[in-house]
Protein backbone atom coordinates (compact mmCIF):
# COMPACT_ATOMS: atom_id res chain seq x y z
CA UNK A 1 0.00 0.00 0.00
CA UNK A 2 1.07 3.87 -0.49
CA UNK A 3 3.02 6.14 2.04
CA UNK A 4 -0.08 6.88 3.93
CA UNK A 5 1.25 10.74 5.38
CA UNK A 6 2.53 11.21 2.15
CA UNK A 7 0.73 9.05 -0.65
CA UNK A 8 0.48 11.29 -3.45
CA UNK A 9 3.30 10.27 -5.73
CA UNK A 10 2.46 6.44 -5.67
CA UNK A 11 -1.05 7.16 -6.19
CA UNK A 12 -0.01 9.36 -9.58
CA UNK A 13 1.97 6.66 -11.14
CA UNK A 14 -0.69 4.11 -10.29
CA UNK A 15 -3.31 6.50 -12.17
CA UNK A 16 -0.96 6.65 -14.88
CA UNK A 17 -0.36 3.04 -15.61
CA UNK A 18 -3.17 1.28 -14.01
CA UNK A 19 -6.06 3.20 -12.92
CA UNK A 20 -8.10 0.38 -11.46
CA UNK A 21 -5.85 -2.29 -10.05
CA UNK A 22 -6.06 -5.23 -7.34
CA UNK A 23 -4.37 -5.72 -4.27
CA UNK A 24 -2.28 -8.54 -4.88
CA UNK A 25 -4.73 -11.86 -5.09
CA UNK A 26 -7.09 -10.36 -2.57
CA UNK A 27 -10.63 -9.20 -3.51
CA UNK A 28 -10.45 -5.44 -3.36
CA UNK A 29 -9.15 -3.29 -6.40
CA UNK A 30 -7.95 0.18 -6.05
CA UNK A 31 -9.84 2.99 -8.82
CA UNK A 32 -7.45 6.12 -8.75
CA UNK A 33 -8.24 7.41 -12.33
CA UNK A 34 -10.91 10.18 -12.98
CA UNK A 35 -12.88 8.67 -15.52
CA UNK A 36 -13.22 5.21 -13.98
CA UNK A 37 -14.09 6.84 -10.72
CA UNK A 38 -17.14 8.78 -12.54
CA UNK A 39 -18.19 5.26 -14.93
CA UNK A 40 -18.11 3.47 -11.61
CA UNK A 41 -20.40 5.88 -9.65
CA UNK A 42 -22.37 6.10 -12.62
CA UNK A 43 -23.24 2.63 -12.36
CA UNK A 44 -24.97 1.60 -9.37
CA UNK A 45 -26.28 -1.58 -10.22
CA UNK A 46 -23.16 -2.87 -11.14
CA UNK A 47 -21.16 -1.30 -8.15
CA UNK A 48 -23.71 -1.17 -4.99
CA UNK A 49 -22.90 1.30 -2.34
CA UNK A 50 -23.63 -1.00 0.43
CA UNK A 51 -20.80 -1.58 2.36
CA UNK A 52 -20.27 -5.34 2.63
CA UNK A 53 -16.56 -5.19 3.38
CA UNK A 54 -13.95 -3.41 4.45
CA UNK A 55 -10.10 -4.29 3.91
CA UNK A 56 -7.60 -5.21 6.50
CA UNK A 57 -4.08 -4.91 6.07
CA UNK A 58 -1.98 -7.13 7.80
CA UNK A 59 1.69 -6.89 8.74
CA UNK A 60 2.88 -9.11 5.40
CA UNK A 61 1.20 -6.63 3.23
CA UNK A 62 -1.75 -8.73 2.39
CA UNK A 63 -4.99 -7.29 2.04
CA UNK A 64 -7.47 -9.57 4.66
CA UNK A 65 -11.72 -8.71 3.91
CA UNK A 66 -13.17 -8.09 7.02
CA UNK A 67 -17.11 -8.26 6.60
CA UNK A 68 -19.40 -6.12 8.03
CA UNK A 69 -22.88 -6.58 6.56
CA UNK A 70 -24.46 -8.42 3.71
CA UNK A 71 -25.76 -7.19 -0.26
CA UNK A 72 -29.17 -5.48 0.55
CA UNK A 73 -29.41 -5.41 4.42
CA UNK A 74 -31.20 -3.24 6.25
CA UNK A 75 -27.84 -1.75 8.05
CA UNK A 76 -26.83 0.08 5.08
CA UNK A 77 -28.35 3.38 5.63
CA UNK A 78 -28.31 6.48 3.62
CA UNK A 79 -24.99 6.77 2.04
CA UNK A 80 -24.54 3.10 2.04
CA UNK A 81 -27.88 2.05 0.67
CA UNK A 82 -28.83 2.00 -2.57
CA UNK A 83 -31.95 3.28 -4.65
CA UNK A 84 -34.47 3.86 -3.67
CA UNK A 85 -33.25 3.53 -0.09
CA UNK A 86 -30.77 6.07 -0.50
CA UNK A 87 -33.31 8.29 -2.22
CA UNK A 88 -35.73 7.89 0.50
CA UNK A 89 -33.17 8.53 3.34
CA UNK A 90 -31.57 11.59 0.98
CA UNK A 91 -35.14 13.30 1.47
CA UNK A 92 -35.62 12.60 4.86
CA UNK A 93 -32.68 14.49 6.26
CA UNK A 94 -32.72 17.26 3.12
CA UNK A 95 -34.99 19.48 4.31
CA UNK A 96 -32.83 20.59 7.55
CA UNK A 97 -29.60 20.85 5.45
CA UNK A 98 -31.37 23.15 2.46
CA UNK A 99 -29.95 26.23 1.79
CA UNK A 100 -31.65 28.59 3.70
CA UNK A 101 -31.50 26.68 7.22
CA UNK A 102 -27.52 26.04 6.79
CA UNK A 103 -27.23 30.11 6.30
CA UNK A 104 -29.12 30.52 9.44
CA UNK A 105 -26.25 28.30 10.91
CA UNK A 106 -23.97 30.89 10.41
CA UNK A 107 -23.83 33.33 13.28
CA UNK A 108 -23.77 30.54 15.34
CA UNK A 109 -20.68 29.22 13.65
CA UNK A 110 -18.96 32.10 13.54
CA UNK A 111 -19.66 32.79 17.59
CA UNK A 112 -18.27 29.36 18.41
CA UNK A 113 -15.15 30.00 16.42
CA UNK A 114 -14.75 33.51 17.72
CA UNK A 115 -15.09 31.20 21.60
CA UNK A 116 -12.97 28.30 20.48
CA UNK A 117 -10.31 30.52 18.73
CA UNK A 118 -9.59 32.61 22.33
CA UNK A 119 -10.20 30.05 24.09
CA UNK A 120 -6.86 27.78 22.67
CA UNK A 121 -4.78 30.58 21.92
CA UNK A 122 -1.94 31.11 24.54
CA UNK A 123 0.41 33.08 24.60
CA UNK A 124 0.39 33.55 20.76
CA UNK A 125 0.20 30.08 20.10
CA UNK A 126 -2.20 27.94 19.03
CA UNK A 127 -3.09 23.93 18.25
CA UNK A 128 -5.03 24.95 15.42
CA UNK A 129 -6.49 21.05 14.66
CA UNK A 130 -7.32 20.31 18.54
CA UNK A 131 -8.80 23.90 19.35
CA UNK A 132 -10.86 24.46 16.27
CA UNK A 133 -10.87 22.04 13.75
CA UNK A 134 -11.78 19.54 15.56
CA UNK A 135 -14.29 20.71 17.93
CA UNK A 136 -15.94 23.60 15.63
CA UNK A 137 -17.71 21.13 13.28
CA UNK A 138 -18.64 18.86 16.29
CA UNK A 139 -20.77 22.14 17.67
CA UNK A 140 -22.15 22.59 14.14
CA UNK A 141 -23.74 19.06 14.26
CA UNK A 142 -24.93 19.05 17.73
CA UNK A 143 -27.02 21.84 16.45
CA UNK A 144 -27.91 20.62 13.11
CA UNK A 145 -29.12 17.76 14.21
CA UNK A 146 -30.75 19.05 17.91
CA UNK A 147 -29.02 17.56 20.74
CA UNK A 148 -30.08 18.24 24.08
CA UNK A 149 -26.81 18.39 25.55
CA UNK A 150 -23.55 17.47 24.66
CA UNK A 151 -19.76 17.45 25.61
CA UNK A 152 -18.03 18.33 22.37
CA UNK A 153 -14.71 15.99 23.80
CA UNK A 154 -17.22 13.12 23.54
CA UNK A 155 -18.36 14.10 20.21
CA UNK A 156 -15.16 13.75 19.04
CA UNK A 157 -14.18 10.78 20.70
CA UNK A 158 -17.33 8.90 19.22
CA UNK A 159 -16.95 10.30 15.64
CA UNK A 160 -13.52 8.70 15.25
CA UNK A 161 -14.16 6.29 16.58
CA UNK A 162 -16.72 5.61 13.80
CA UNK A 163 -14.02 5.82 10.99
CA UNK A 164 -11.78 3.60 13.25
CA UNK A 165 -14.23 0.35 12.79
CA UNK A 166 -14.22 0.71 8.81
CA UNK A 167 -10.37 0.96 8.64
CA UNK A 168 -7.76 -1.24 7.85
CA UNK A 169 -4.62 -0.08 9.72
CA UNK A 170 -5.84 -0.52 13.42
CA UNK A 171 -4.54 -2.84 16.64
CA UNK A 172 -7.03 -5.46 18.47
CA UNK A 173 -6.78 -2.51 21.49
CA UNK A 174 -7.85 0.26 18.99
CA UNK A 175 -10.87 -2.21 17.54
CA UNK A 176 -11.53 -3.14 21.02
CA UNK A 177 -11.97 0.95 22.25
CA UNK A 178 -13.63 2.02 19.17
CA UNK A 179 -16.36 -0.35 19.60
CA UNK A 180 -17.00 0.51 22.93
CA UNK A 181 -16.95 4.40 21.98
CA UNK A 182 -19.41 4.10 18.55
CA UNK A 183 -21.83 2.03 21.82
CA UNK A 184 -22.57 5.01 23.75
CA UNK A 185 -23.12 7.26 20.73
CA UNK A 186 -25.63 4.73 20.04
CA UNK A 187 -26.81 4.97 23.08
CA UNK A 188 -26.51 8.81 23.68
CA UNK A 189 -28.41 9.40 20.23
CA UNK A 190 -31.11 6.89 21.04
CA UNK A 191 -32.10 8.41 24.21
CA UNK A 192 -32.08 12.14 22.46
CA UNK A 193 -33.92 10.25 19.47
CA UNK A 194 -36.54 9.58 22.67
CA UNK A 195 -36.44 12.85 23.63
CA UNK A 196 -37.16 13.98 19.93
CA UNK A 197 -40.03 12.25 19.72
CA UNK A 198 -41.53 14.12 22.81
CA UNK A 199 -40.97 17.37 21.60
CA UNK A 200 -39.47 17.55 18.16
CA UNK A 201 -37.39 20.26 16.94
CA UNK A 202 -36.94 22.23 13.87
CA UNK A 203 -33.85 20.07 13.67
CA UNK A 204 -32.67 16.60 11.66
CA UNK A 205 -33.42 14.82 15.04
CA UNK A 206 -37.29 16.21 14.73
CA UNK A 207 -37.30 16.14 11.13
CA UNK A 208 -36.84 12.45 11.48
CA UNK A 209 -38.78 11.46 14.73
CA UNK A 210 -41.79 13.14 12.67
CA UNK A 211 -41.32 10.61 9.88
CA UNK A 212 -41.39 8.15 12.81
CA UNK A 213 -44.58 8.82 14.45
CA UNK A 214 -46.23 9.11 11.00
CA UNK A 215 -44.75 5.66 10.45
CA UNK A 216 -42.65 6.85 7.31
CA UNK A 217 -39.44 5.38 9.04
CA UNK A 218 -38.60 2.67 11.96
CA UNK A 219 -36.81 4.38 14.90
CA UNK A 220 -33.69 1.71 14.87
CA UNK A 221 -33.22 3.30 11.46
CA UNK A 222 -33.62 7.06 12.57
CA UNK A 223 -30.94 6.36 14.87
CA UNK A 224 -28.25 4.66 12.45
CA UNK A 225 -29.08 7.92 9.87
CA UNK A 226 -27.98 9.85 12.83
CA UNK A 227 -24.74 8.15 13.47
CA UNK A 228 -23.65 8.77 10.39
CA UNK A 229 -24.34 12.43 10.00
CA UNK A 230 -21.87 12.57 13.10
CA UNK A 231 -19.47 10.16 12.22
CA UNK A 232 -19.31 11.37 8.24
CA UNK A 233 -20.58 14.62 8.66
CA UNK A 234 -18.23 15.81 11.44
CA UNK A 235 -15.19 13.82 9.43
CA UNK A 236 -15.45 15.76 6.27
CA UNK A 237 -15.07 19.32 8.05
CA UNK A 238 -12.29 18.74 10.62
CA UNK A 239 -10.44 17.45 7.72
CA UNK A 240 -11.15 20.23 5.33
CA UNK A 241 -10.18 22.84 7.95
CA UNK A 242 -7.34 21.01 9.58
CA UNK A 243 -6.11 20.85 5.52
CA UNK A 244 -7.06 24.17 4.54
CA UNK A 245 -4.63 26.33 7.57
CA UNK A 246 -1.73 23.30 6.64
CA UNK A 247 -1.79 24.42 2.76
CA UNK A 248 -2.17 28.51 3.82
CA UNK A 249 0.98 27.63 5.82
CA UNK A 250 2.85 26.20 3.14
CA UNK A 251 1.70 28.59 0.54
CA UNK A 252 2.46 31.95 1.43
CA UNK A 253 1.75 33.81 -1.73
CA UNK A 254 -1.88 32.25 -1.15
CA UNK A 255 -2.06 33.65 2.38
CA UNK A 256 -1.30 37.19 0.58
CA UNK A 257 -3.97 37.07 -1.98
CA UNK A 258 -6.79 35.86 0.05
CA UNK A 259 -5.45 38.89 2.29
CA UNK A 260 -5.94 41.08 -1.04
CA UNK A 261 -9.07 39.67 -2.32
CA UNK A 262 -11.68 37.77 0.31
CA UNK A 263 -13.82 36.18 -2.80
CA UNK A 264 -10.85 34.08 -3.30
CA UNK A 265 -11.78 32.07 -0.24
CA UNK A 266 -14.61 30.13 -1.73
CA UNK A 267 -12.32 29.37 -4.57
CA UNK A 268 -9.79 28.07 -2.09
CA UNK A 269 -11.76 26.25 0.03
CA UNK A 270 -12.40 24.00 -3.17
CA UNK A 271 -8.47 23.58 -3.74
CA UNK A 272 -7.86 22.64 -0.40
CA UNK A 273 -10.89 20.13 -0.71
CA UNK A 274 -9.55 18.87 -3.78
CA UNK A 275 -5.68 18.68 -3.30
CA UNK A 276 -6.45 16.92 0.39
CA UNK A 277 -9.52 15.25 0.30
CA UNK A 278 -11.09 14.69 3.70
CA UNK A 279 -11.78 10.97 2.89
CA UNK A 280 -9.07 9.08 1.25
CA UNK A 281 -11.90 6.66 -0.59
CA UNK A 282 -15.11 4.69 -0.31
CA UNK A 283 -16.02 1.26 -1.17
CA UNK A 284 -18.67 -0.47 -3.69
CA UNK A 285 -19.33 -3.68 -3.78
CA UNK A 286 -19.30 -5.44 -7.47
CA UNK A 287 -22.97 -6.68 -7.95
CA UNK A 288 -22.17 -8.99 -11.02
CA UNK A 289 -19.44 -10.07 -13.50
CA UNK A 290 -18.28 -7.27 -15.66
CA UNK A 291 -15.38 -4.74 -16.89
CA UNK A 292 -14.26 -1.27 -15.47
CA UNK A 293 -11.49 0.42 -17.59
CA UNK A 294 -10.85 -2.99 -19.22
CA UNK A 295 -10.16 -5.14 -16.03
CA UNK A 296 -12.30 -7.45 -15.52
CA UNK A 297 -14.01 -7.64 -11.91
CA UNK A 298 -15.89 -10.87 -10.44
CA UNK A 299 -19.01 -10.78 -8.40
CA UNK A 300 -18.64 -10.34 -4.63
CA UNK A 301 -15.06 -8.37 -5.23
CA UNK A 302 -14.75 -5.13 -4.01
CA UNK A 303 -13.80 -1.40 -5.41
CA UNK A 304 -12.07 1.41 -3.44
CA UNK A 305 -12.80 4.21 -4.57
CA UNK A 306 -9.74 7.21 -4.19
CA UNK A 307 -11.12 10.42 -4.00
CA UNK A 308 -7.96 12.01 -3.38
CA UNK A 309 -6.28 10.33 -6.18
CA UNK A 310 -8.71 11.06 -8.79
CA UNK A 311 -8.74 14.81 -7.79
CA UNK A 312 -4.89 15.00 -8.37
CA UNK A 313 -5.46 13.08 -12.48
CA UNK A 314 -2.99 14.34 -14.56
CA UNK A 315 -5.86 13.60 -17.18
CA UNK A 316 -8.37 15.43 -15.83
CA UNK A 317 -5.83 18.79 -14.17
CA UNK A 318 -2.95 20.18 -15.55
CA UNK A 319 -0.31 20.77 -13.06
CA UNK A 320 -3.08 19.02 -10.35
CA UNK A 321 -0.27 19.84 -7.56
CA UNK A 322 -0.90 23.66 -7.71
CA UNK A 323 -3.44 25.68 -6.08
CA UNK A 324 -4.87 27.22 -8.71
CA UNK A 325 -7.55 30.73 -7.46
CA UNK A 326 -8.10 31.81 -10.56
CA UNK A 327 -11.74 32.21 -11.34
CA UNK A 328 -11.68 31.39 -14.72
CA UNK A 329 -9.57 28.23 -14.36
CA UNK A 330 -12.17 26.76 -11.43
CA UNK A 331 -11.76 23.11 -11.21
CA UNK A 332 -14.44 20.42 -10.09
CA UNK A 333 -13.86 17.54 -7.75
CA UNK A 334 -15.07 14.61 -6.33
CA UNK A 335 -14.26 15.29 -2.39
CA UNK A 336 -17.64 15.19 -1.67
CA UNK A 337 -17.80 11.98 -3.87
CA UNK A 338 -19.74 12.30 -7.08
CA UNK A 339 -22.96 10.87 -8.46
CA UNK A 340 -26.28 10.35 -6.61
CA UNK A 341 -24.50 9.72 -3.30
CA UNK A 342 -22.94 13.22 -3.20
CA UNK A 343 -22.34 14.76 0.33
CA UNK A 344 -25.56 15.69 1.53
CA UNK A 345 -23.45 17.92 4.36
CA UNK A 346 -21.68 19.23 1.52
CA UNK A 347 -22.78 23.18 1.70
CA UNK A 348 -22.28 23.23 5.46
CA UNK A 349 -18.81 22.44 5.06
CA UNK A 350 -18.10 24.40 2.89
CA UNK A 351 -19.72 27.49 4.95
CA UNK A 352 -17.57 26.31 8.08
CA UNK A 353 -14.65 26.23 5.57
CA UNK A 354 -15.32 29.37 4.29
CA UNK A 355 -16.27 31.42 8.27
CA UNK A 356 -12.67 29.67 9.37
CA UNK A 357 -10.63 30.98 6.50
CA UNK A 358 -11.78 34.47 6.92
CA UNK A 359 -12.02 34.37 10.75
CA UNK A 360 -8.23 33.74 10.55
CA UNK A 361 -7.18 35.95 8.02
CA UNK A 362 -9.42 38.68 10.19
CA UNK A 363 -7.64 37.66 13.47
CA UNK A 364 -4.21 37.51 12.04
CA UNK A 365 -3.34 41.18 10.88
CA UNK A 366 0.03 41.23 11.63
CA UNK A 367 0.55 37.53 9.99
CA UNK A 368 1.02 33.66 11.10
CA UNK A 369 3.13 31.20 10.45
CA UNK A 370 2.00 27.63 10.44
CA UNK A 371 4.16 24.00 11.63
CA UNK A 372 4.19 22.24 8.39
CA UNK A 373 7.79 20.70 8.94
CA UNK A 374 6.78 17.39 10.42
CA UNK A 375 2.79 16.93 9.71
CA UNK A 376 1.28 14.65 11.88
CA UNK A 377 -1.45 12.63 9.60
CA UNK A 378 -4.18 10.22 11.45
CA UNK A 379 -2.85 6.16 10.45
CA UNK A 380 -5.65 5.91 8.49
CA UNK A 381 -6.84 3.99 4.95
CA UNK A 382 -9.98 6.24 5.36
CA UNK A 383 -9.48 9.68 6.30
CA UNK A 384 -6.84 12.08 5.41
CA UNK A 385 -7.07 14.28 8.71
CA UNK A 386 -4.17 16.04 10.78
CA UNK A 387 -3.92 14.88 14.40
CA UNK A 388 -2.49 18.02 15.22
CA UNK A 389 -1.16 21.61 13.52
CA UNK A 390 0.60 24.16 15.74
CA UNK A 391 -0.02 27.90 14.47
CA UNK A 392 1.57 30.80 16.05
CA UNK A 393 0.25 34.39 15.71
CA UNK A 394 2.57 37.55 14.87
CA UNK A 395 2.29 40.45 16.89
C-alpha cells in the first residue's frame, strides 16, 4: 500500500499506468483514475454502495476482507444504501440541510469559532487542529441535528471512533476501544432520538422522529441515519479545515492574496478540498461479473474508490499539484464523492470552511506562520485528517 502521510506520488503513477488495479490476489481493487471513478459511480447496479466489506491490512502486506454486513441489508443506511433507499433517506434528512436553514447556521458558527479561537490561543500560540478544527464542526452538528446536551470531547471521541471500525490499519486494542466508543453514541443518540419524539425540533433529530410517528421510518433506522451524520458529517469538516490552515501555511503567496481579495476564499476552500480530500476513498461492492477500464471484476469483489487520487489526475488537471484561485480556471472535484450519493453535508462544510478561513485571516493582521515541517497525519486507509497543527500568531 502507499506512504499513507505522504501518498500522493504512488497514487499518480498508479493513475498513470493502471487506474483500477487489485491488491495482490485479494478481492479489493484500487480505482485512482478520474474517468473510472465517474463510470463506476455512474453505475450503481453494477457497483452497490452497500458496504459489505472493508479491507484489512496485515503486517505481510496482504490485504485480509473483514465483513461487516451483507448485499441489501437493512444496516446500510443512507450513504450506504442503494436506490431507492438512499433516495428515501436523501429526502428525509434534506430538508434541515437546504440552503436557507444552513445560512441561518452561520452566526452561530462564527460565535463558536470567535469562543474556540480565544479560548486555545496562549500566549500567541495555538493547536489549530485540537482547538478548532476539531471541535468547531462537532458544535455545528450538535445543532444541526438538535441535541439536548452534549460534551463536544465526547463528540469527538465517538466520531472517530466511527471511521476507526471501517479501517484497515488498526490494533485489536484500537478495535476493542472504538467499539466501545461508537456504543454510547448509540446509546446517547437513542435516548435524544426519545427525547425527539416528545418534543421535536426544527432540527434533523425532529425532522426524522416526525417521519417516525407518521410511520414513514422505523426508529432503529432514525438512529443509524444519525450516526452517520456525526461520524461522516463531522469527518469531512475537521479534515477540510485542519487541511485548509496546513496548505495557507505552506503557501504563502496564497495567504497574501486571500489577504488582497476575500472572494478568493470560496475558490480556495475548493483547492484545499480537492488537493487533500477529507476521505481518502469509499467502497462499492461489485454486484455482477463485468469490466471497469478494461479489467475485468468478479461478483462479490470489491472497489475502493480514491477520491484524493482522482482529484490529483494528470488527465483530468494540468499541473493538479498547484493551487490554482483563478476564477476562470475553477476546477471540479469529487471530495464530496460524485454521483447520486454526493455529500448531503456538503454546503455546510463548505460554509464552516469558508467562516474559518476568513475568521483567521481577520484575526491575524500582523501575519502567522503555520508548523508544516513534520505533519502529523491520522494512520488511516480512510481519512486524510491532521492529528495536530501548531499555528503561532505575529504580533
Amino acid at each position: 500500500m502507499h506512504d499513507l502521510d505522504d501518498p500522493y506520488t504512488e497514487l499518480l503513477a498508479l493513475t498513470r499506468t493502471a487506474p483500477v488495479s487489485r491488491i495482490g490476489d485479494s478481492t479489493f481493487y484500487l480505482v485512482t483514475g478520474w474517468d473510472a471513478i465517474a463510470e463506476a459511480v455512474a453505475r450503481p447496479e453494477e457497483f452497490s454502495s452497500n458496504l459489505t466489506a472493508t479491507m484489512v491490512w496485515k503486517e505481510d502486506r496482504k490485504v485480509e476482507e473483514y465483513p461487516i454486513a451483507e448485499l441489501g441489508s437493512p444496516i446500510h443506511v443512507l450513504a450506504t444504501a442503494d436506490d431507492p433507499i438512499h433516495r428515501n433517506h436523501r429526502a428525509m434528512v434534506m430538508p434541515s440541510l437546504v440552503a436557507k436553514r444552513v445560512r441561518a447556521l452561520e452566526p452561530f458558527i462564527a460565535a463558536t469559532h470567535e469562543r474556540l479561537w480565544f479560548d486555545g490561543l496562549r500566549d500567541d500560540h495555538l493547536d489549530w487542529v485540537t482547538a478548532v478544527a476539531q471541535r468547531l464542526p462537532m458544535a455545528v452538528v450538535a445543532e444541526l441535528l438538535g441535541f439536548p446536551t452534549y460534551d463536544i470531547d465526547d463528540l469527538v471521541r465517538w466520531s472517530f471512533a466511527a471511521t476507526v471500525l471501517l479501517d484497515g490499519v488498526v490494533s485489536p486494542a484500537q478495535l476493542e476501544a472504538a467499539t466501545e466508543a461508537v456504543g454510547e453514541l448509540s446509546v446517547y443518540l437513542t435516548t435524544a432520538f426519545d427525547g425527539a419524539m416528545d418534543d421535536p425540533g426544527e432540527n434533523v433529530m425532529g425532522d426524522l422522529a416526525r417521519l417516525v410517528d407518521q410511520g414513514d421510518l422505523d426508529q432503529g433506522t432514525a438512529v443509524m441515519i444519525g450516526l452517520q451524520l456525526v461520524a461522516a458529517g463531522a469527518e469531512s469538516t475537521v479534515s477540510l479545515l485542519g487541511s485548509a490552515v496546513y496548505l495557507l501555511g505552506r503557501h504563502p503567496r496564497v495567504v497574501d492574496e486571500l489577504r488582497r481579495d476575500r472572494e478568493l476564499v470560496p475558490l480556495f476552500v475548493e483547492e484545499s478540498l480537492r488537493l487533500e480530500s477529507p476521505f481518502r476513498g469509499h467502497y462499492r461492492h461489485v454486484v455482477t461479473d463485468t469490466v471497469l477500464a478494461d479489467v475485468d471484476l468478479p461478483a462479490g469483489s470489491h472497489l475502493y474508490l480514491m477520491w484524493g487520487a482522482a482529484n490529483r489526475d494528470p488527465e483530468t488537471f494540468d499541473r493538479p499539484e498547484r493551487i490554482d484561485l483563478d476564477p476562470v480556471n475553477r476546477r471540479s472535484h469529487m471530495a464530496f464523492g460524485k454521483g447520486i450519493h454526493l455529500c448531503v453535508g456538503a454546503a455546510l462544510a463548505r460554509l464552516e470552511g469558508r467562516l474559518a478561513v476568513v475568521h483567521l485571516l481577520d484575526h491575524t493582521p500582523g501575519g502567522f506562520t503555520v508548523d508544516t515541517a513534520d505533519p502529523q497525519w491520522e494512520r488511516s486507509l480512510l481519512v486524510r485528517r491532521l492529528r495536530t497543527l501548531p499555528v503561532r500568531v505575529s504580533a
